[in-house]
Protein backbone atom coordinates (compact mmCIF):
# COMPACT_ATOMS: atom_id res chain seq x y z
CA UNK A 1 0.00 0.00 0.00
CA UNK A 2 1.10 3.44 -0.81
CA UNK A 3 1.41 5.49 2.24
CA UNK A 4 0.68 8.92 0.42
CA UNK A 5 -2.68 8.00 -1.21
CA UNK A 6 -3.83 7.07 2.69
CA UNK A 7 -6.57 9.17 3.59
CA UNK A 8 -7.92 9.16 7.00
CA UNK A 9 -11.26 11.02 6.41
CA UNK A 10 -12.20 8.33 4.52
CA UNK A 11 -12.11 5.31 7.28
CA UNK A 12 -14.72 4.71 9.54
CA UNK A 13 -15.01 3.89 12.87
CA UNK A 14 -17.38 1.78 15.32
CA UNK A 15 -18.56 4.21 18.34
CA UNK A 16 -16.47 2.98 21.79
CA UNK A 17 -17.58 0.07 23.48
CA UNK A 18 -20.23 1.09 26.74
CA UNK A 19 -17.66 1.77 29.96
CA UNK A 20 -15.02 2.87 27.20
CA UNK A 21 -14.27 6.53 27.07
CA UNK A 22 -15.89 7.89 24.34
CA UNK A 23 -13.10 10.56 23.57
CA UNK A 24 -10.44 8.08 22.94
CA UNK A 25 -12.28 4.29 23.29
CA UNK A 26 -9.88 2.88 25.67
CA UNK A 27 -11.09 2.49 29.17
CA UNK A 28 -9.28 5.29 31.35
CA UNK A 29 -9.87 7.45 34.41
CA UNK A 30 -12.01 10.52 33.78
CA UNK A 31 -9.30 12.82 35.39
CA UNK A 32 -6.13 10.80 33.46
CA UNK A 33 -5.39 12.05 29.62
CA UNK A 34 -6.96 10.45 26.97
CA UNK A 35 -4.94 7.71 25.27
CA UNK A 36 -3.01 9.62 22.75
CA UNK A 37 -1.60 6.82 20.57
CA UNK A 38 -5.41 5.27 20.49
CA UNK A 39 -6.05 5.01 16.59
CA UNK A 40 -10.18 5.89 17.24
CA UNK A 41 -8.86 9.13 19.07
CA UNK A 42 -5.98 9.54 16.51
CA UNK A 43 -9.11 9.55 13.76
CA UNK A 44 -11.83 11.64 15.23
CA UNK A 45 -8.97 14.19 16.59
CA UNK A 46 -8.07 14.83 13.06
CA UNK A 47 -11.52 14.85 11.40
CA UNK A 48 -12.35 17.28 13.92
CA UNK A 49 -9.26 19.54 13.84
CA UNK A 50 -7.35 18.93 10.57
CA UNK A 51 -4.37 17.59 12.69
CA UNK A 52 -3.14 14.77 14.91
CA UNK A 53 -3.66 15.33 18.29
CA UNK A 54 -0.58 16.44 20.61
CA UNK A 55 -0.07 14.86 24.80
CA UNK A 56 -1.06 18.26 24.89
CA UNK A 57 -4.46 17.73 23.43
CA UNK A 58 -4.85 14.50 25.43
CA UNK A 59 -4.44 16.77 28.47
CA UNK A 60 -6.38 19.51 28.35
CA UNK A 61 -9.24 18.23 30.40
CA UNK A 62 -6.92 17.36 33.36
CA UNK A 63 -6.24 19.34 36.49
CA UNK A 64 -2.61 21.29 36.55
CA UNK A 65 -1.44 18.98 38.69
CA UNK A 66 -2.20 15.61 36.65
CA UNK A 67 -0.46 17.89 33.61
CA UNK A 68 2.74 18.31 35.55
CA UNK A 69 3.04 14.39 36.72
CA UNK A 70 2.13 13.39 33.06
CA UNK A 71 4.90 16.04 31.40
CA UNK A 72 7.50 14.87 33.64
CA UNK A 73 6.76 11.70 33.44
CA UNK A 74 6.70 11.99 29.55
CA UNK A 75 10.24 14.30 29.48
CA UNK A 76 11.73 11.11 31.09
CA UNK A 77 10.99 9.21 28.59
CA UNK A 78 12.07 11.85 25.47
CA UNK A 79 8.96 12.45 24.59
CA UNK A 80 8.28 16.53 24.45
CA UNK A 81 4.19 17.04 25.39
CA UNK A 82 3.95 19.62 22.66
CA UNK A 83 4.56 17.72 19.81
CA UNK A 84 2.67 17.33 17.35
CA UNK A 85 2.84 13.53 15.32
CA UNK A 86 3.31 14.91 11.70
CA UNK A 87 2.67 11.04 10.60
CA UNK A 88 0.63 9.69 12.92
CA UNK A 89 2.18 7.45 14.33
């Protein structure tokens, strides 16, 4: 398959399963991020907003102080909150 004629808007997706958050469809707590790398959030993120979303994005529901564990937490690993995934992946 060639990755260049891949075109997201034009995939479908079944709605989240019940007890599944219906942001991202994995099964979370309501004060945690949404699961960035989740392909259904991935999808409806970029429908919605002409992007892929960012940790950033996956945040921005959470209290300050769930933001700062979950940067740090992500800086130790090398991974910057901010950016954005240019390939989806």
């Amino acid at each position: 398959m060639r990755r260049d004629n891949f075109d997201p808007d034009n995939y479908t997706f079944d709605p989240p399963k019940p007890g599944a958050c219906q942001i991202c469809a994995t099964v979370h707590d309501s004060k945690e991020p949404h699961r960035r790398n989740s392909l259904y959030y991935q999808m409806q993120f970029r429908k919605k907003h002409g992007r892929y979303p960012t940790w950033e994005d996956a945040m921005s529901h959470c209290d300050e102080q769930t933001k700062r564990l979950w940067r740090a937490n992500l800086a130790m690993r090398g991974v910057m909150p901010e950016d954005t995934m240019q390939d989806g992946g």
